[in-house]
Protein backbone atom coordinates (compact mmCIF):
# COMPACT_ATOMS: atom_id res chain seq x y z
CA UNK A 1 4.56 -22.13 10.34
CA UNK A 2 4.54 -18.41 8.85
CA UNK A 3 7.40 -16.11 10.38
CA UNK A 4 4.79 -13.67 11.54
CA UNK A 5 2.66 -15.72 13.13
CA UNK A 6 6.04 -17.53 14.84
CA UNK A 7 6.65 -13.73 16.20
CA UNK A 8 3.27 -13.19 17.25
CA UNK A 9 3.73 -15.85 19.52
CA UNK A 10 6.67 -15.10 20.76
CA UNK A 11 5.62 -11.47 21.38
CA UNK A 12 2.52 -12.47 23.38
CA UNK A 13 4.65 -14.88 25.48
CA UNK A 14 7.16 -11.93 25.97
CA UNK A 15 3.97 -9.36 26.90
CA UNK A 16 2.15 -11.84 28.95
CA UNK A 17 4.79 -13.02 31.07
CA UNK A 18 6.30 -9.15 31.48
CA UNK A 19 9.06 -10.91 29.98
CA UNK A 20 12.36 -8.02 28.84
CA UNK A 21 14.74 -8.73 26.90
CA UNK A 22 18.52 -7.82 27.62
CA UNK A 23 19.36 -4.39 26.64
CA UNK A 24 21.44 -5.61 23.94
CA UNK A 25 18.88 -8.15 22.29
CA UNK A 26 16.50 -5.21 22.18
CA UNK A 27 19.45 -2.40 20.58
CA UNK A 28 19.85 -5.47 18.06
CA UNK A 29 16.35 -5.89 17.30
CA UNK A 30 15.72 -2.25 16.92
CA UNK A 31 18.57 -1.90 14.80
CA UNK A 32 17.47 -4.91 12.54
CA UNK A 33 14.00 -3.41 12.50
CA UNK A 34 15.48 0.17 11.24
CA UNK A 35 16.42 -1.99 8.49
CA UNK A 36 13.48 -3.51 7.25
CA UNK A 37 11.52 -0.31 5.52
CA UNK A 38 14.26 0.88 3.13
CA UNK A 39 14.99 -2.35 2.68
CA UNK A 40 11.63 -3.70 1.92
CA UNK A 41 11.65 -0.58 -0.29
CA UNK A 42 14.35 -1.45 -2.13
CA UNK A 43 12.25 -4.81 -2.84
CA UNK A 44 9.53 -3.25 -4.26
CA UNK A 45 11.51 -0.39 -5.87
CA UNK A 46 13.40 -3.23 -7.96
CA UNK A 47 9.95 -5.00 -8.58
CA UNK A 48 8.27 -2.22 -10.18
CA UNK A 49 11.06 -1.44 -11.89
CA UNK A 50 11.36 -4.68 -13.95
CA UNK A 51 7.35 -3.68 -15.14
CA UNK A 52 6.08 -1.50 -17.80
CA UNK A 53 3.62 1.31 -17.65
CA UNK A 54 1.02 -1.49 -19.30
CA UNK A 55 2.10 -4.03 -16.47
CA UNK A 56 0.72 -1.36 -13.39
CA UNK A 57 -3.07 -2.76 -13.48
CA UNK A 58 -5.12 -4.26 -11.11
CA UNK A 59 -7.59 -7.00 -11.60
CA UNK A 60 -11.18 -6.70 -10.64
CA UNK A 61 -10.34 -8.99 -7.59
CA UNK A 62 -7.82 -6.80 -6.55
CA UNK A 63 -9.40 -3.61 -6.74
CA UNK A 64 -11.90 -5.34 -4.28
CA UNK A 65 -9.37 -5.97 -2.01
CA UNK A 66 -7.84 -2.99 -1.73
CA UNK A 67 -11.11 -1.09 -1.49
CA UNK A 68 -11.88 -3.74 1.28
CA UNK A 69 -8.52 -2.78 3.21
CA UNK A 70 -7.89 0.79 2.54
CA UNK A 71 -11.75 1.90 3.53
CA UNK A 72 -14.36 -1.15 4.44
CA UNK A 73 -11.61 -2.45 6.96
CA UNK A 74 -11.28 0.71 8.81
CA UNK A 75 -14.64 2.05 8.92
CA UNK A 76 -16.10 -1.41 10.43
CA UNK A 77 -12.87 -1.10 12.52
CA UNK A 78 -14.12 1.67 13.65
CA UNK A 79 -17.67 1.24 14.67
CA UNK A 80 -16.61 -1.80 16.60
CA UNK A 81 -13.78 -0.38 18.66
CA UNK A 82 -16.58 1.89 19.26
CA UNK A 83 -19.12 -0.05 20.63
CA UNK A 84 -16.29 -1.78 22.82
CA UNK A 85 -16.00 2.12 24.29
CA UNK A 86 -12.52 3.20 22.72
CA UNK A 87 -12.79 6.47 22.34
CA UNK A 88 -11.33 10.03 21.21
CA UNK A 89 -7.29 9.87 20.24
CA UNK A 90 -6.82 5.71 21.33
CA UNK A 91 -9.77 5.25 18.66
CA UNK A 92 -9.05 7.23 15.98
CA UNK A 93 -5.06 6.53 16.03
CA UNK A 94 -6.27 2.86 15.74
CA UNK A 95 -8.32 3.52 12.91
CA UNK A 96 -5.86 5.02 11.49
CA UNK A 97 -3.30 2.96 11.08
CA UNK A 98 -6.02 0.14 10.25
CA UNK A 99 -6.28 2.73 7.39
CA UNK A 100 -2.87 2.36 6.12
CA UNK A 101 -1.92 0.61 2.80
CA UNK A 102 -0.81 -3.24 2.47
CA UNK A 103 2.77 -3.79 3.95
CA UNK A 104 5.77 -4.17 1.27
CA UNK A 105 5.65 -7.91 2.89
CA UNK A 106 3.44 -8.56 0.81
CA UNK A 107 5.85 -8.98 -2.21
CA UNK A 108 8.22 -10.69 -0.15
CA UNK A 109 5.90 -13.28 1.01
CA UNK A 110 5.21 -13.66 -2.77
CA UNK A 111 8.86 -13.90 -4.14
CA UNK A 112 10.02 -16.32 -1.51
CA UNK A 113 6.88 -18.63 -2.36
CA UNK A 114 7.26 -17.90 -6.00
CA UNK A 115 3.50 -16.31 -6.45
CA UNK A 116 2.81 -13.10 -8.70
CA UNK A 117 5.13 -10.92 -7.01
CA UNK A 118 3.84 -8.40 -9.80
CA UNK A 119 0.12 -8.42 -8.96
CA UNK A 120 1.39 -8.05 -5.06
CA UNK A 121 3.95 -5.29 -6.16
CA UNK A 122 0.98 -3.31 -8.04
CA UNK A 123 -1.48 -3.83 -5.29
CA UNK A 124 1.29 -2.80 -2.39
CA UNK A 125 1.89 0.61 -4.63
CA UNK A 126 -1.70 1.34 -5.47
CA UNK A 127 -2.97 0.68 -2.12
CA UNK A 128 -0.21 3.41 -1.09
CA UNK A 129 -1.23 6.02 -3.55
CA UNK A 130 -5.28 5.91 -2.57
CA UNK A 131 -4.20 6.02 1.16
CA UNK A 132 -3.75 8.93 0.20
CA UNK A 133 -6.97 9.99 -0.10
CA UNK A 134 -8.93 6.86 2.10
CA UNK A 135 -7.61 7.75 5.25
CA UNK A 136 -8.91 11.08 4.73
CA UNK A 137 -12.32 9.56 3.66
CA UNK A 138 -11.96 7.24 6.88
CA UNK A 139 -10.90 9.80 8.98
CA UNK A 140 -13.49 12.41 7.89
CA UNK A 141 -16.26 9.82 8.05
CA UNK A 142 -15.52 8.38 11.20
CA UNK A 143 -14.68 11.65 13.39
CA UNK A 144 -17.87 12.18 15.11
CA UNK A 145 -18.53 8.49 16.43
């Protein structure tokens, strides 16, 4: 079983049931989340730190997949919230963040199971940079539907 999908869960249970939790399981949890982005940072800080300037490349395969998730993903994101009848802010703040780059789990998930946390590292940090300009592109593509 995969942590996230073990939250999921849990999170649906909690949702579906109207389950809360006690005020100070939730101060904990947000506290703990808080956490997580300069940590997960400080992850892939240290990872592209141990590469050289010859090291930051992607693969064909990868540039796929980040064109894939930083504009394909969004834009058919888009057209089917759509067509479901989301519309105005609820739609486009959805697309949005469908818009945003990979998540710096990525190269945890691939240092705990021992992959190429290198290739994940690279990915994370390009995918970052071109969000840049793809959620722009998504944004400005996608306004008038």
């Amino acid at each position: 079983m995969n942590p996230n999908i073990i939250a999921i869960i849990i999170g649906l249970i909690l949702f579906i049931f109207s389950i809360h939790l006690p005020v100070v399981v939730n101060q904990f949890l947000g506290y703990v989340s808080d956490a997580f982005t300069p940590l997960s940072m400080i992850v892939i800080g240290s990872n592209l730190s141990n590469m050289e300037l010859k090291d930051i490349k992607l693969p064909g395969y990868l540039w796929l997949l980040v064109l894939l998730r930083n504009l394909i993903y969004p834009i058919m994101t888009g057209f089917v919230l759509r067509a479901c009848g989301l519309i105005r802010v609820p739609l486009m703040a959805t697309i949005i963040l469908s818009a945003c780059p990979f998540a710096g789990g990525v190269s945890w998930f691939s240092l705990q199971t021992h992959g190429d946390a290198k290739a994940a590292t690279v990915a994370m940090s390009v995918s970052t940079l071109l969000s840049l300009v793809t959620i722009t592109v998504v944004f400005a593509l996608l306004q008038n539907i």
